[in-house]
Structure formats: structure tokens, C-alpha cells
N, C-alpha and C. Protein backbone atom coordinates (compact mmCIF):
# COMPACT_ATOMS: atom_id res chain seq x y z
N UNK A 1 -26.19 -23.08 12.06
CA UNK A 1 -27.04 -21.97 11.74
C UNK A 1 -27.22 -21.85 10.24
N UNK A 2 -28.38 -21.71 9.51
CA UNK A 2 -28.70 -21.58 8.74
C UNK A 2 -29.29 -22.53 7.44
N UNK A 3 -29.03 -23.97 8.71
CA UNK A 3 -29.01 -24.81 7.58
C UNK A 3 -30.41 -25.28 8.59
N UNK A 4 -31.29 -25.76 7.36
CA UNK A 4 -32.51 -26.63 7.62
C UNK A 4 -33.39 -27.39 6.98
N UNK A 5 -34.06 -27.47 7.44
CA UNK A 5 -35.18 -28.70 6.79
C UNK A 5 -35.58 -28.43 5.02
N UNK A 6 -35.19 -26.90 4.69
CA UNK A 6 -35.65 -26.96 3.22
C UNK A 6 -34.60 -27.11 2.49
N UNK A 7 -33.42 -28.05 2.77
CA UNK A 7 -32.29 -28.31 2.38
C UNK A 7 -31.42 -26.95 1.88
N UNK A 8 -29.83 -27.39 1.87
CA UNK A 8 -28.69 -26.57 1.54
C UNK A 8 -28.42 -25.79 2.93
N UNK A 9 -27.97 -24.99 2.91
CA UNK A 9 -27.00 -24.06 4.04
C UNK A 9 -27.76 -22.72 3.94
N UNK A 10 -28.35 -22.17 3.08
CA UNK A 10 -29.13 -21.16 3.31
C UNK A 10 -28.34 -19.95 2.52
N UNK A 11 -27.84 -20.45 1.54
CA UNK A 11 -26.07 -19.59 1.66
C UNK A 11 -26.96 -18.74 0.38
N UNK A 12 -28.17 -19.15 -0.33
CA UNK A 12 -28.78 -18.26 -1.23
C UNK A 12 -29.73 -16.82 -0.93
N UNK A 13 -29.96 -16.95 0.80
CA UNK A 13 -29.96 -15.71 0.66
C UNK A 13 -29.14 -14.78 0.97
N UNK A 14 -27.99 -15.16 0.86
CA UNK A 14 -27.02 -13.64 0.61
C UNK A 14 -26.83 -12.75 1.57
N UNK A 15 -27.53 -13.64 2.83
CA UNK A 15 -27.58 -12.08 3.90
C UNK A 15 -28.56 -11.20 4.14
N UNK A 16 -29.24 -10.36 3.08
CA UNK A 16 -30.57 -10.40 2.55
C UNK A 16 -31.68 -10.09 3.98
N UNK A 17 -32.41 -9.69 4.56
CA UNK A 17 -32.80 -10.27 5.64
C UNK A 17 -34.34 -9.58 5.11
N UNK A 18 -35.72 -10.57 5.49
CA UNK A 18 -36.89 -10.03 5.52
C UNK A 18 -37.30 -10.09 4.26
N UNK A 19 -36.73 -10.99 3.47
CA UNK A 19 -36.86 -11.39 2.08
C UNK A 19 -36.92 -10.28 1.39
N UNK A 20 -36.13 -9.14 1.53
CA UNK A 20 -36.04 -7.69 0.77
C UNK A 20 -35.69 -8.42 -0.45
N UNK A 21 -35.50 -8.00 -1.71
CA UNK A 21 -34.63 -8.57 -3.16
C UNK A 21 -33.49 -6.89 -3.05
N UNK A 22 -32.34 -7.69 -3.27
CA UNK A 22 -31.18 -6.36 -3.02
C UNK A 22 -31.59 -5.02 -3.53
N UNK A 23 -32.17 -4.93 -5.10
CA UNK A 23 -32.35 -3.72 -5.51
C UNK A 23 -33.57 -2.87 -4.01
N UNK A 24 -34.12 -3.72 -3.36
CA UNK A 24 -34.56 -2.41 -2.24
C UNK A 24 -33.60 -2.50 -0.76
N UNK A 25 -32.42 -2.86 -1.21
CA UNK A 25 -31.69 -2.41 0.32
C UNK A 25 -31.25 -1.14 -0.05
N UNK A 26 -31.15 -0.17 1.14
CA UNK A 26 -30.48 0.99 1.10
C UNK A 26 -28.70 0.42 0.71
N UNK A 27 -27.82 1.14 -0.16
CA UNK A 27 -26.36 0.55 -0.28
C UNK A 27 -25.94 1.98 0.35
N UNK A 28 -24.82 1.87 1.40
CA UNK A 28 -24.09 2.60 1.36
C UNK A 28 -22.39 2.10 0.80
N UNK A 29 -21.25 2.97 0.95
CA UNK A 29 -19.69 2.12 0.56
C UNK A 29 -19.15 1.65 1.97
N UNK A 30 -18.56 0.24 1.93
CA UNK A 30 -18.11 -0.15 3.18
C UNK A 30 -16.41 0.02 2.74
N UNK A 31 -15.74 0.52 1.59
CA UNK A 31 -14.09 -0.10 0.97
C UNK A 31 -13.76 -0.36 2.45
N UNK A 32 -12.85 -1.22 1.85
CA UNK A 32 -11.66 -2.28 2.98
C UNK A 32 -13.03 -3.31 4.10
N UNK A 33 -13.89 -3.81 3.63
CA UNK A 33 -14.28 -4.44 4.22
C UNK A 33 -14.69 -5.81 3.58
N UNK A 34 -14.73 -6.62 4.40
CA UNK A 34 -14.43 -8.33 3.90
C UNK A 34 -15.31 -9.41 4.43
N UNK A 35 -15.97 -9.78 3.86
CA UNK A 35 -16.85 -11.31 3.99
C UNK A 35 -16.58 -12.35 4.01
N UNK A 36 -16.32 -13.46 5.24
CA UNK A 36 -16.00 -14.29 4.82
C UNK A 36 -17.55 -15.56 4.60
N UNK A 37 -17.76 -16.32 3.51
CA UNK A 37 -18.57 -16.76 3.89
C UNK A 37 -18.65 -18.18 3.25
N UNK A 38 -18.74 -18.60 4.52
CA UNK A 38 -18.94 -20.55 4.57
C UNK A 38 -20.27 -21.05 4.40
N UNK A 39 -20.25 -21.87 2.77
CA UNK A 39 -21.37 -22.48 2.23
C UNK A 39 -20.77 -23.52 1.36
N UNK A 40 -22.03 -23.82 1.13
CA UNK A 40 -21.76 -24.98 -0.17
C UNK A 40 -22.22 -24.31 -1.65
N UNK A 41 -22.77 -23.10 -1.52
CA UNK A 41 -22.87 -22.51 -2.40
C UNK A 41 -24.68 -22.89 -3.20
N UNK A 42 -24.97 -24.00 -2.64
CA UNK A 42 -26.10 -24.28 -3.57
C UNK A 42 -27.38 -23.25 -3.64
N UNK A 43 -27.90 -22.72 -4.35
CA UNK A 43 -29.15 -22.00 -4.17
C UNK A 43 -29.88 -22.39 -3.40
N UNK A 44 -30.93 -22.49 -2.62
CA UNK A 44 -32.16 -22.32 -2.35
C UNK A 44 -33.09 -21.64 -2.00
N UNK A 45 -33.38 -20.94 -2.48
CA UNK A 45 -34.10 -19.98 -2.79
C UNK A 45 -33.78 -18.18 -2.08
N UNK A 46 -34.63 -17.12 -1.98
CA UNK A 46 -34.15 -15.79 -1.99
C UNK A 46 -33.70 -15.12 -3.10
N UNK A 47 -32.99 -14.38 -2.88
CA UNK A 47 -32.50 -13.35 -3.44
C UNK A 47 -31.18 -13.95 -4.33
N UNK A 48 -31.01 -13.47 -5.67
CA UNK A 48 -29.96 -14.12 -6.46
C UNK A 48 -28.62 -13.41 -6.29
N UNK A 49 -27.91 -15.03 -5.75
CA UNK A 49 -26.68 -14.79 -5.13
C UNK A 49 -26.12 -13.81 -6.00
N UNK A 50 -25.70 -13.93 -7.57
CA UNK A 50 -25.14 -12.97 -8.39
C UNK A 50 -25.75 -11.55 -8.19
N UNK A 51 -26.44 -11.50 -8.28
CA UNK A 51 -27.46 -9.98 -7.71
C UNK A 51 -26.82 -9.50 -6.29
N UNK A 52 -26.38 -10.26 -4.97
CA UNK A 52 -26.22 -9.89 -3.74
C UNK A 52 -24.74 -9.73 -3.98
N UNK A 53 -24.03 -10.61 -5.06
CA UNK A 53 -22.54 -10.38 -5.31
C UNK A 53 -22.41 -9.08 -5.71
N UNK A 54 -22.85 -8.18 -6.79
CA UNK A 54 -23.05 -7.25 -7.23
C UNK A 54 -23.44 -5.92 -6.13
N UNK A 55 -24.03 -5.94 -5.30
CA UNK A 55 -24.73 -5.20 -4.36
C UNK A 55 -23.16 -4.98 -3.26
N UNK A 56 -22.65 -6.07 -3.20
CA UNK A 56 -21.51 -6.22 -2.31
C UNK A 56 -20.38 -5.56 -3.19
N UNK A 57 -20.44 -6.14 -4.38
CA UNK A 57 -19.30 -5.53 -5.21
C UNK A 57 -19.66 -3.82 -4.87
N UNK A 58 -20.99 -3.14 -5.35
CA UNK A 58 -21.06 -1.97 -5.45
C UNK A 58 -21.02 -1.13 -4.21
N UNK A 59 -20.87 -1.93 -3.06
CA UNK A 59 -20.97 -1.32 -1.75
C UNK A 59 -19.16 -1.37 -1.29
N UNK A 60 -18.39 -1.60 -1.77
CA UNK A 60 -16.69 -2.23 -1.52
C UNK A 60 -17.01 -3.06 -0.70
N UNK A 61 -17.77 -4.34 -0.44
CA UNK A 61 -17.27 -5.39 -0.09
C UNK A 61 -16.79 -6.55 -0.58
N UNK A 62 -15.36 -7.05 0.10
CA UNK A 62 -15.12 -8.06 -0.60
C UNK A 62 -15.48 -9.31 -0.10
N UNK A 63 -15.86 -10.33 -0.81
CA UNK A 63 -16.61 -11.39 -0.32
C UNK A 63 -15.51 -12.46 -0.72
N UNK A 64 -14.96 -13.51 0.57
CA UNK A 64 -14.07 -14.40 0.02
C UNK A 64 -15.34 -15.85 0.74
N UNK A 65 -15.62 -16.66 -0.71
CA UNK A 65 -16.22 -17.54 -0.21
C UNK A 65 -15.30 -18.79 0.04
N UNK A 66 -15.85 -19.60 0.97
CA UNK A 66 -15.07 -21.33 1.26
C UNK A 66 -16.42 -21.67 1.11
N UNK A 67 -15.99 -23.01 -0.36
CA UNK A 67 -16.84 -23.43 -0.13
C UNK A 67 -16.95 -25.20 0.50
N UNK A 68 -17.80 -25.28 1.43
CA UNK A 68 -17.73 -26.55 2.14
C UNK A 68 -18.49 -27.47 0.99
N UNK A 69 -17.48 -29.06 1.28
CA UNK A 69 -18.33 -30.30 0.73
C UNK A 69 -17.35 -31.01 -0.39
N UNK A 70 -18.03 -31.18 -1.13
CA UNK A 70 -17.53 -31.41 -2.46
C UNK A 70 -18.68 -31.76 -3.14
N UNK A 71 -18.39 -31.55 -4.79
CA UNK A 71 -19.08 -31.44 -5.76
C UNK A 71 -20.48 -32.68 -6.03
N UNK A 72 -20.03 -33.56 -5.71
CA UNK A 72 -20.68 -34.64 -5.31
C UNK A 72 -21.93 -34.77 -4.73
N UNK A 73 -21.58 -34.14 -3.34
CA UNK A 73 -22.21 -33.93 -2.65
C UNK A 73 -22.62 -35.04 -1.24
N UNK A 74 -23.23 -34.77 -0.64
CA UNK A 74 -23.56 -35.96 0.06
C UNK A 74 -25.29 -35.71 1.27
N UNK A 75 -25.26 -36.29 1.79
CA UNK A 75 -26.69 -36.14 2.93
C UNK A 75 -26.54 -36.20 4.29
N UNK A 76 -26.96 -35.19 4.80
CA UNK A 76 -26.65 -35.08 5.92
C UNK A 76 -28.10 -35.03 6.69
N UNK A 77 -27.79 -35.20 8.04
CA UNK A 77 -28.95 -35.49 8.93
C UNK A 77 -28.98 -34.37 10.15
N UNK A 78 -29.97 -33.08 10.10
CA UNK A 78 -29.96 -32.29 10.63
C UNK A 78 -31.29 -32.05 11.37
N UNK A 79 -31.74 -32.13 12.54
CA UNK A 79 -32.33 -31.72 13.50
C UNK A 79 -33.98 -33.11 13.02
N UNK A 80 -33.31 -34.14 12.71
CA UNK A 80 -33.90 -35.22 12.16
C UNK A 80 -34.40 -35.69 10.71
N UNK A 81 -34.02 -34.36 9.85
CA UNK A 81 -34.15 -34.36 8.39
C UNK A 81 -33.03 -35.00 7.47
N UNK A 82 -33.23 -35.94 6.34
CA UNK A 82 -31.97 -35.69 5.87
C UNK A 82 -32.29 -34.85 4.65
N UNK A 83 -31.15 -33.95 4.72
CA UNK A 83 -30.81 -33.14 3.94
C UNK A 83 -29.68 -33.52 2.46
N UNK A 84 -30.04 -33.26 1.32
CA UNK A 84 -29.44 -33.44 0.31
C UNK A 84 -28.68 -32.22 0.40
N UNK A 85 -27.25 -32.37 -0.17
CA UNK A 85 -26.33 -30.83 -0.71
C UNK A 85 -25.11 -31.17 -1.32
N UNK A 86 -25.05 -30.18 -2.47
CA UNK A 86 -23.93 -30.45 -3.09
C UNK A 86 -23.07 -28.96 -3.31
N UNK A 87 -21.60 -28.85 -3.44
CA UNK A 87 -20.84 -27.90 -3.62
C UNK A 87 -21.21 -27.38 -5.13
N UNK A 88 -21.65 -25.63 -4.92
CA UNK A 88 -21.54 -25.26 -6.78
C UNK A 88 -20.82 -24.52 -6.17
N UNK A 89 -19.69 -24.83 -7.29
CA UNK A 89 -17.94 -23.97 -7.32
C UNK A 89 -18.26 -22.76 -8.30
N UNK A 90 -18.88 -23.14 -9.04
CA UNK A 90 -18.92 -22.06 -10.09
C UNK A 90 -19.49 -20.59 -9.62
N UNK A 91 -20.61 -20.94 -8.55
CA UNK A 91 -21.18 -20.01 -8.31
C UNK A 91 -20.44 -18.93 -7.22
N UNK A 92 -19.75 -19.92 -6.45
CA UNK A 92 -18.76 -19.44 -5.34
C UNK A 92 -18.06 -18.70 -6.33
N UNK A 93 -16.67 -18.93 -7.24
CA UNK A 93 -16.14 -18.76 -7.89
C UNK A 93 -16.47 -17.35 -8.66
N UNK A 94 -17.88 -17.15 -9.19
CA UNK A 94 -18.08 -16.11 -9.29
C UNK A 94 -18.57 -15.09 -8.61
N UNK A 95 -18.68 -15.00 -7.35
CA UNK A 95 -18.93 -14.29 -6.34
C UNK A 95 -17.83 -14.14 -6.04
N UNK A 96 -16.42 -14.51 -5.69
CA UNK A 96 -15.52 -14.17 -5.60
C UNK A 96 -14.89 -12.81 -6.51
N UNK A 97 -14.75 -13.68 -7.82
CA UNK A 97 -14.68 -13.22 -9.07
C UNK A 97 -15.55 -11.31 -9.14
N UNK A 98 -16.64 -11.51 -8.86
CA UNK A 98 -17.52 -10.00 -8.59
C UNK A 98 -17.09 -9.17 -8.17
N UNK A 99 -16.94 -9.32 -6.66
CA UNK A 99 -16.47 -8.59 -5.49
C UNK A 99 -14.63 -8.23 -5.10
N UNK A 100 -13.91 -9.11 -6.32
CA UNK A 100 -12.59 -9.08 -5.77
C UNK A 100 -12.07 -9.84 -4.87
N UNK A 101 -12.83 -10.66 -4.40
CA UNK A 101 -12.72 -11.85 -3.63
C UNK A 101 -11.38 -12.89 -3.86
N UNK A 102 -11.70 -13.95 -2.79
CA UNK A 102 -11.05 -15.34 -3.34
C UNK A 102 -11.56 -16.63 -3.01
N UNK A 103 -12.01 -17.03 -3.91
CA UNK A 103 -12.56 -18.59 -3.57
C UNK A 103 -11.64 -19.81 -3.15
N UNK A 104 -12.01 -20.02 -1.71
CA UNK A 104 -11.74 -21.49 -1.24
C UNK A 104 -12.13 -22.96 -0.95
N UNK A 105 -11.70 -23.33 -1.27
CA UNK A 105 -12.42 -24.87 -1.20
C UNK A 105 -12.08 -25.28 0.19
N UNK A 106 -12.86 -26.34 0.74
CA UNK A 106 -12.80 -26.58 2.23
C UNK A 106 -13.80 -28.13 2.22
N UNK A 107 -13.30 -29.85 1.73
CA UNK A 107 -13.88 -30.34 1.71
C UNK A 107 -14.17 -31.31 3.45
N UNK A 108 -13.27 -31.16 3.91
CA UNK A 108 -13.75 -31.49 5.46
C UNK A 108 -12.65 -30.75 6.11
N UNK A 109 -13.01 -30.72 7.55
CA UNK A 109 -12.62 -30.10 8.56
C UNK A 109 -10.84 -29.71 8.19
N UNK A 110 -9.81 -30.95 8.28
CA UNK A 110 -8.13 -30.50 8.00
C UNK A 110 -8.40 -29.20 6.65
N UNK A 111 -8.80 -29.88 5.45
CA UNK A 111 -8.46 -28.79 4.82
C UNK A 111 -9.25 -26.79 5.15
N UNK A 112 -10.70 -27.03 6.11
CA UNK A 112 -10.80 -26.24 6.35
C UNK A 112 -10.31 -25.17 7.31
N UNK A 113 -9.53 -26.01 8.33
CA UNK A 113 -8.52 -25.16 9.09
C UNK A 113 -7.39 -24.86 8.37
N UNK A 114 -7.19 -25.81 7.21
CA UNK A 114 -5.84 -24.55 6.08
C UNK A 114 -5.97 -23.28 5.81
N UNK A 115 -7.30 -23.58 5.56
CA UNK A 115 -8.02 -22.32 4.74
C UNK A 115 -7.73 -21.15 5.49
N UNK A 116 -8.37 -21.54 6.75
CA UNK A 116 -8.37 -20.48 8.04
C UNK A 116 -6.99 -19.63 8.07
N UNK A 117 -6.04 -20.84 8.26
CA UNK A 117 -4.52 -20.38 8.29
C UNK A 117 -4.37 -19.28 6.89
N UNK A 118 -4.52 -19.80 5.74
CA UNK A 118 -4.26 -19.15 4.95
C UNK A 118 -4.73 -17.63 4.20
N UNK A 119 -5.98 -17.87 4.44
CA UNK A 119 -6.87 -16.52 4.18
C UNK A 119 -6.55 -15.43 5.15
N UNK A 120 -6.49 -14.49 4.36
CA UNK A 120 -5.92 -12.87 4.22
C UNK A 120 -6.71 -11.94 4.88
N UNK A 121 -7.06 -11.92 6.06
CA UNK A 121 -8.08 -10.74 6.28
C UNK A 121 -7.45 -9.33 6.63
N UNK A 122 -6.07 -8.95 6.64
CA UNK A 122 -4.94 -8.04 7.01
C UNK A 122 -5.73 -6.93 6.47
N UNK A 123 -5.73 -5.53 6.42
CA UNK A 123 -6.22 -4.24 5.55
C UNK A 123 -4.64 -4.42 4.54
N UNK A 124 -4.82 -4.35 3.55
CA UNK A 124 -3.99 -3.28 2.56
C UNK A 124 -4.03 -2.54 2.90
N UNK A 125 -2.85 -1.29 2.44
CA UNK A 125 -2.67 -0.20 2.53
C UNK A 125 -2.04 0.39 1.35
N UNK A 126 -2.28 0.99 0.42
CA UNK A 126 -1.81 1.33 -0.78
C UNK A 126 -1.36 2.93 -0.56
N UNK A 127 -0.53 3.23 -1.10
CA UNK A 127 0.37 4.81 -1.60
C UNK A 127 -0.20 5.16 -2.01
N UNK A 128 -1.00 6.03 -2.34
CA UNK A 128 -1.12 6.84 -3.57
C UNK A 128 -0.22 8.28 -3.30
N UNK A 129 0.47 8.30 -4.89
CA UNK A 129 1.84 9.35 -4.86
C UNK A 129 0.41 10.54 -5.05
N UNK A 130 0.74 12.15 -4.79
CA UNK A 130 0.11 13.28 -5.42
C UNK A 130 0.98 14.51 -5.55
N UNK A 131 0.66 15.02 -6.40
CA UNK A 131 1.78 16.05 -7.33
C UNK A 131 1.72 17.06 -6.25
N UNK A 132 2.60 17.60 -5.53
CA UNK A 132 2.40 18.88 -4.84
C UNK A 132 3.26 20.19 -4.86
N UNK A 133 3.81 19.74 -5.93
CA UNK A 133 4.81 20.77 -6.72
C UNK A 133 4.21 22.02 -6.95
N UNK A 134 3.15 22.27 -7.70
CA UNK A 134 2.18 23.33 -8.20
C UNK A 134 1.99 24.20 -7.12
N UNK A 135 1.17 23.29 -6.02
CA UNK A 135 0.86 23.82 -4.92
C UNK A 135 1.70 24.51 -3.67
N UNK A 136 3.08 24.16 -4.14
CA UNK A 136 4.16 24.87 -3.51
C UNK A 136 4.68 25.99 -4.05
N UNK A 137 4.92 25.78 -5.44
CA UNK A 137 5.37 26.92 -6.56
C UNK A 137 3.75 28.12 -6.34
N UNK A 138 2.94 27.89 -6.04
CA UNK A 138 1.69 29.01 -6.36
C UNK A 138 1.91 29.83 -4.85
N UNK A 139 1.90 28.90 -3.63
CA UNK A 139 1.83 29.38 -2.29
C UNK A 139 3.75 30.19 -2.19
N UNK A 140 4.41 30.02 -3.06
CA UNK A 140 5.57 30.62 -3.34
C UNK A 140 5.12 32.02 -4.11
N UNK A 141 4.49 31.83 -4.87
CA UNK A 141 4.33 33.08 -5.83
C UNK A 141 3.30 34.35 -5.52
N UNK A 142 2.31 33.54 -4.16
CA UNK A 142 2.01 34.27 -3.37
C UNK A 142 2.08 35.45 -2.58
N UNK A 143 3.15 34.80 -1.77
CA UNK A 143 4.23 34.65 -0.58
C UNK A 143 5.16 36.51 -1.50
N UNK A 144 5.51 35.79 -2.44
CA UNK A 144 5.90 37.02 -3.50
C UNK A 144 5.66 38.08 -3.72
N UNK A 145 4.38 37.94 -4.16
CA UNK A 145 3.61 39.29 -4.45
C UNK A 145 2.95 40.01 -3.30
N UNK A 146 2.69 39.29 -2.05
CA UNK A 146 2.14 39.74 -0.77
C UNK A 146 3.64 40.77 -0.10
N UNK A 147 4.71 40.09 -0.49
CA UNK A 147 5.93 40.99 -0.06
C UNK A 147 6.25 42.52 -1.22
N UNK A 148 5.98 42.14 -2.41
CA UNK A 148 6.22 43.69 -2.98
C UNK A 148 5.02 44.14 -2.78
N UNK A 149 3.90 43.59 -2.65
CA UNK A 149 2.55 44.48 -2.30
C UNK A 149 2.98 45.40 -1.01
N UNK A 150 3.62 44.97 0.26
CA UNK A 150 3.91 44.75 1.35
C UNK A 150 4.74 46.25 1.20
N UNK A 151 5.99 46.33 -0.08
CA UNK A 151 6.79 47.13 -0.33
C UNK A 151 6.68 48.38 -1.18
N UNK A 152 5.26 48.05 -2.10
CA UNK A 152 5.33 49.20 -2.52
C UNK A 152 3.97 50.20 -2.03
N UNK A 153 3.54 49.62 -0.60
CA UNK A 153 2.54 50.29 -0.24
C UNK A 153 3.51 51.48 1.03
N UNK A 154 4.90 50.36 1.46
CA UNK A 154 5.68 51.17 3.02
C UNK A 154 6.36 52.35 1.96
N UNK A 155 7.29 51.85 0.85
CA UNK A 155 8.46 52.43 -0.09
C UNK A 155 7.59 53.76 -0.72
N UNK A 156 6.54 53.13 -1.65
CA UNK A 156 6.36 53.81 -3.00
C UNK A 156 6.65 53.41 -4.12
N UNK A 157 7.63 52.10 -3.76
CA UNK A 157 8.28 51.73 -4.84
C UNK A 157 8.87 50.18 -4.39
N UNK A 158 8.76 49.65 -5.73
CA UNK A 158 9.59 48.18 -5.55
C UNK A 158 11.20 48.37 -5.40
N UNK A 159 11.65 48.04 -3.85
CA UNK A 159 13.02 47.87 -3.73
C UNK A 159 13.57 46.66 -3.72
């Protein structure tokens, strides 16, 4: 899927759909959500990957690319075309780099089932400590004054 006759993997449009350019997708925030996405990274045409990295960055997604091939490149023969493609690391690399990501390399199949093994899709879960001292000492001092209010309305007087 995605790969065809106008060479590369298709991996330049970003997802993208209906040839929108990102600045007109609606963004909402996805935090804790994760992309994994298998390319070779090469452009061909759409929407600019750094632009869709950015859109992802600003939406909390993290995008971990693998990228298939190697730098080299080689030709492949798809649905009777051959297709030219070569790995850009750099570009992976910084799409990673954007989004908080992590870039993997994956030049044939063994090392791409490492990858599999190895990549992280678990949620984090982070602490965050918050001061609630204040908010105990005030609902205390409350608590306080609601009782001599309490006492000098039954008494007449603070006992």
C-alpha cells in the first residue's frame, strides 16, 4: 500500500489526505499518542514532510519512523513498474527529532522484526507532585471560623 508507479512509498504525503497542505487541517491535541511509520523516507511529492512533522508535533503526536532500505538504494518491481528508491535518514531522523520520536533503521526483513521487538509503544505515565498544603491549612482555617461564628451566634461570646 502506498507504493506505486510514481515511484517511492508515498511516505511524502504525511497522511495528509485530499491533497489538503497541513496548514488547512483542522489540529486538535492527541498527547500520548504514537505513529509508527514505515518508509524509506524519500519525498515524492504532497505536503512537506517537515511541515506534517510539525502539525504532529503540535497536535502531541509522536511519530517513530523505520526507515526501510538503505541509503543506496535499490529498484524494485511493483505491479510491473520498476521503481527507483532510496533511504533519506536525515529526513526520517528529523521527523523523529520534531515530534519526540525515535528513528529506526530497518534494512531488510531480520533487522525489521528487531525493530518490532524493540520499539516502545507502552503509555508513560509520569507523577506530577502538587502542593496541597495551602489547600488544607485554608479549608482548616475555615472549618475555624465557621465554629466561633457557630459560637458566638449560640454563646454571645467566644468560649
Amino acid at each position: 500500500p502506498g507504493s506505486g508507479p510514481g515511484g517511492g512509498s508515498g511516505g511524502g504525503s504525511g497522511g495528509v489526505s485530499g491533497g489538503q497542505a497541513p496548514s488547512e487541517t483542522p489540529v486538535g491535541y492527541y498527547g500520548g499518542t504514537a505513529v509508527v511509520l514505515l518508509t524509506d523516507g524519500e519525498d515524492t511529492g504532497g505536503p512537506d514532510p517537515r511541515e506534517v512533522a510539525d502539525l504532529a508535533s503540535t497536535a502531541g503526536v509522536r511519530v517513530d519512523p523505520i526507515g526501510l532500505g538503505t541509503p543506496q538504494g535499490t529498484v524494485l518491481q511493483v505491479d510491473g513498474f520498476s521503481v527507483a528508491t532510496a533511504l533519506d535518514e536525515p529526513a526520517l531522523r528529523q521527523i523523529a527529532k520534531t515530534t519526540g520520536g525515535t528513528y529506526w533503521s530497518a534494512a531488510d526483513a531480520g533487522s525489521l522484526a528487531a525493530v518490532y521487538d524493540s520499539i516502545e509503544l507502552a503509555w508513560h505515565v509520569r507523577t506530577v507532585p502538587h502542593e496541597v498544603t495551602s489547600l488544607v491549612a485554608g479549608l482548616a482555617a475555615l472549618l475555624l471560623l465557621a465554629g466561633v461564628a457557630t459560637t458566638v451566634v449560640r454563646e454571645g461570646r467566644v468560649v
